[in-house]
N, C-alpha and C. Protein backbone atom coordinates (compact mmCIF):
# COMPACT_ATOMS: atom_id res chain seq x y z
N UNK A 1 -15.49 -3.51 -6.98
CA UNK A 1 -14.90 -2.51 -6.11
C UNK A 1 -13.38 -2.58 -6.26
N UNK A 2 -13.01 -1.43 -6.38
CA UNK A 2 -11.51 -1.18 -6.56
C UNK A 2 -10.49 -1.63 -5.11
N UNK A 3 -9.57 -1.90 -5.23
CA UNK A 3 -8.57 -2.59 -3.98
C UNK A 3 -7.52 -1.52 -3.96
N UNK A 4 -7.26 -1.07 -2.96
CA UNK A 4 -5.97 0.24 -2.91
C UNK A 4 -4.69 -0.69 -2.64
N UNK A 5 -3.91 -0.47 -3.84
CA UNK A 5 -2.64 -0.94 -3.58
C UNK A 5 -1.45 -0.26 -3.23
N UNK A 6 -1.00 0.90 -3.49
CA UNK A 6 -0.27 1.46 -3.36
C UNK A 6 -0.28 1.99 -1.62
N UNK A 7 1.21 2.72 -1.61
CA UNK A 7 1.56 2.77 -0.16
C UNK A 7 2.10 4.30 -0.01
N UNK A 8 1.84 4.79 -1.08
CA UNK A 8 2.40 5.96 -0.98
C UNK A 8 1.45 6.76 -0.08
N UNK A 9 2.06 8.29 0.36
CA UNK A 9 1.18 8.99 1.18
C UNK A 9 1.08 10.53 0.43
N UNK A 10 0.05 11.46 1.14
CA UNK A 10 -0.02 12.82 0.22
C UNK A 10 1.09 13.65 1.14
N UNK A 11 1.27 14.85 0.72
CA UNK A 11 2.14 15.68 1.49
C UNK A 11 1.63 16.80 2.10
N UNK A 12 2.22 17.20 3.13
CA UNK A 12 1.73 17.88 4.62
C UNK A 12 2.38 19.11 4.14
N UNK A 13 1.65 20.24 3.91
CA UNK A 13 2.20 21.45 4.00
C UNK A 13 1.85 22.53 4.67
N UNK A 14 2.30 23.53 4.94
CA UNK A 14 1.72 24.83 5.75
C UNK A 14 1.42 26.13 5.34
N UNK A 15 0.44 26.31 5.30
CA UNK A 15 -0.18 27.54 4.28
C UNK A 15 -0.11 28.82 5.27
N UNK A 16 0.27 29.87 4.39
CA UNK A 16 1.14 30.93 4.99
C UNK A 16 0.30 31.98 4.57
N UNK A 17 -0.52 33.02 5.98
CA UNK A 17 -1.19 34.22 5.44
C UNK A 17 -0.08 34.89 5.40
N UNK A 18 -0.48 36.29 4.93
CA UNK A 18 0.21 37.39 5.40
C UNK A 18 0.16 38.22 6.71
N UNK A 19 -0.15 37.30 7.73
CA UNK A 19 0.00 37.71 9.20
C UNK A 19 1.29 36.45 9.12
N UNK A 20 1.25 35.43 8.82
CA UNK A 20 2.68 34.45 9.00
C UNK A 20 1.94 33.57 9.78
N UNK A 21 0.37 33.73 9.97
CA UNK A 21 -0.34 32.64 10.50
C UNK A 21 0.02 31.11 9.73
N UNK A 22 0.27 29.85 10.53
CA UNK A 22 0.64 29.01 9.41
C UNK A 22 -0.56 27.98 9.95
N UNK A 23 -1.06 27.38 8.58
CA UNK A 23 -2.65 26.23 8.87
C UNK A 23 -1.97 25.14 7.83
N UNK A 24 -2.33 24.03 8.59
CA UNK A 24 -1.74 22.56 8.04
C UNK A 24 -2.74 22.50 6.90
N UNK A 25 -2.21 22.22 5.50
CA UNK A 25 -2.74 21.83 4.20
C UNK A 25 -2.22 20.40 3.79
N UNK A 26 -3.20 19.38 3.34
CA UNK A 26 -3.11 18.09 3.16
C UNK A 26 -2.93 18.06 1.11
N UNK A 27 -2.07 18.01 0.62
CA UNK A 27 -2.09 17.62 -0.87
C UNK A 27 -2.39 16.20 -1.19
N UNK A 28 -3.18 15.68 -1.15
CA UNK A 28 -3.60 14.25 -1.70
C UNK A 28 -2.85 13.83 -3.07
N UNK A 29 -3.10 12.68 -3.14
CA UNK A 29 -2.74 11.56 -3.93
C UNK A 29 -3.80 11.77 -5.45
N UNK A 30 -3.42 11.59 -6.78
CA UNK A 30 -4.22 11.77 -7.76
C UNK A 30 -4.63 10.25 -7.77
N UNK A 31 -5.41 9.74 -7.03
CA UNK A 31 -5.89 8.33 -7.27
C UNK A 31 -6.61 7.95 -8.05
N UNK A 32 -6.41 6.92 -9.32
CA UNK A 32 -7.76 6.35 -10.51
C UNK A 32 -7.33 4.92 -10.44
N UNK A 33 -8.31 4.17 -11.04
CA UNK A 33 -9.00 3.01 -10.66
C UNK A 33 -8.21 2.18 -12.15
N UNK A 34 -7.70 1.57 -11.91
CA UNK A 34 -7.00 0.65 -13.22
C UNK A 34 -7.21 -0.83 -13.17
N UNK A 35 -7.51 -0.93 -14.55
CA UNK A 35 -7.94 -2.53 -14.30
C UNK A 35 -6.42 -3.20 -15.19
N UNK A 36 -6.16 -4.23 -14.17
CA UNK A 36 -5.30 -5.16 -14.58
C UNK A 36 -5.20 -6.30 -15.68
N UNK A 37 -4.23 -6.68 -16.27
CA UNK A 37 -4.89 -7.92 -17.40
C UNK A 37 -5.64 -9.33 -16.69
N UNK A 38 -5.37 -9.23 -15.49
CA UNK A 38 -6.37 -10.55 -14.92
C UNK A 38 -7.61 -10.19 -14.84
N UNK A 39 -8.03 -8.66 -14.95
CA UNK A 39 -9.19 -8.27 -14.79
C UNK A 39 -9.53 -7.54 -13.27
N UNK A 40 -8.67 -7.71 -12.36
CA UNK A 40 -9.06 -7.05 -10.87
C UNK A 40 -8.82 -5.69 -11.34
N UNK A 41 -9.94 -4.91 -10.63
CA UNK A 41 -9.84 -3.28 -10.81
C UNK A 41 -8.23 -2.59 -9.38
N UNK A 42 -7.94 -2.38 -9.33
CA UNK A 42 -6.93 -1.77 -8.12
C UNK A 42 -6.91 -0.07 -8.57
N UNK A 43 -6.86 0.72 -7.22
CA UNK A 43 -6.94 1.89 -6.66
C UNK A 43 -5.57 2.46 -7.11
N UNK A 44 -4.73 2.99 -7.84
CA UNK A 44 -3.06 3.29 -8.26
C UNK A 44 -3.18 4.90 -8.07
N UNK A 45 -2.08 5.39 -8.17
CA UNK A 45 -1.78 6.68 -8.34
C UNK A 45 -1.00 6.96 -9.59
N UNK A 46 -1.62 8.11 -10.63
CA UNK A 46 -1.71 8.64 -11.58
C UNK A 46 -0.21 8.56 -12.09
N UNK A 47 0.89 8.25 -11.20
CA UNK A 47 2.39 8.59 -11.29
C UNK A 47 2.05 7.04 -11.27
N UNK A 48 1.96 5.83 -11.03
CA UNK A 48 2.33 4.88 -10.95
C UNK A 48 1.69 4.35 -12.16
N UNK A 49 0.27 4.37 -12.58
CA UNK A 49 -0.22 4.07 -13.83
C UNK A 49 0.96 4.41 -14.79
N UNK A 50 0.94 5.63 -14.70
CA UNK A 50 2.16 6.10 -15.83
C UNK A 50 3.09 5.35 -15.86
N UNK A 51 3.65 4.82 -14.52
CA UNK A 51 4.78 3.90 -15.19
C UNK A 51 4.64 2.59 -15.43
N UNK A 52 3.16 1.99 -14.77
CA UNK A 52 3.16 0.64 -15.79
C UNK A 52 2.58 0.69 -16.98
N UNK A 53 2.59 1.71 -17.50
CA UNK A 53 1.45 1.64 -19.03
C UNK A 53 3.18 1.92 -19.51
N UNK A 54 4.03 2.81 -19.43
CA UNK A 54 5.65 2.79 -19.32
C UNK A 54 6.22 1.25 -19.65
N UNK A 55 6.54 0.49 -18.50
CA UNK A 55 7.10 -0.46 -18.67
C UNK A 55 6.22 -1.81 -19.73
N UNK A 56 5.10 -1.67 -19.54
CA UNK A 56 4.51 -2.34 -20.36
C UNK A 56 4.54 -2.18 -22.02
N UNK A 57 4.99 -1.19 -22.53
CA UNK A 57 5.05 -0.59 -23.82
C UNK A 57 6.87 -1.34 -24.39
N UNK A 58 7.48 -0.93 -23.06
CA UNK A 58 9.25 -1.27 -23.37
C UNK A 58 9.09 -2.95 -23.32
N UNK A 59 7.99 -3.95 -22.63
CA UNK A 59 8.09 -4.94 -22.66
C UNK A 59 7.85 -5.91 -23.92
């Protein structure tokens, strides 16, 4: 089972008819499951993978 590490949150927006009615819309997090070199699976977001597959390449 995957472990959620990250702390980030999704963003709150307000969806707008054309009456100017406004309804709260939730944009979530692109969350996938990455396994680490010790082997633990952890829960990351798609922007954060990217940057350790990133820093891991410059290392």
């Amino acid at each position: 089972m995957a472990v959620n590490v990250t702390t980030r949150k999704g963003n709150v927006k307000n969806t707008r008819s054309h009456a100017l009615n406004a309804t709260k819309k939730r944009q979530n997090l692109n969350l996938q499951v990455y396994r680490l070199e010790d082997g633990t699976k952890v829960r990351i977001s798609a922007k954060e993978k990217r940057t350790l597959l990133k820093n891991d390449k410059a290392a």
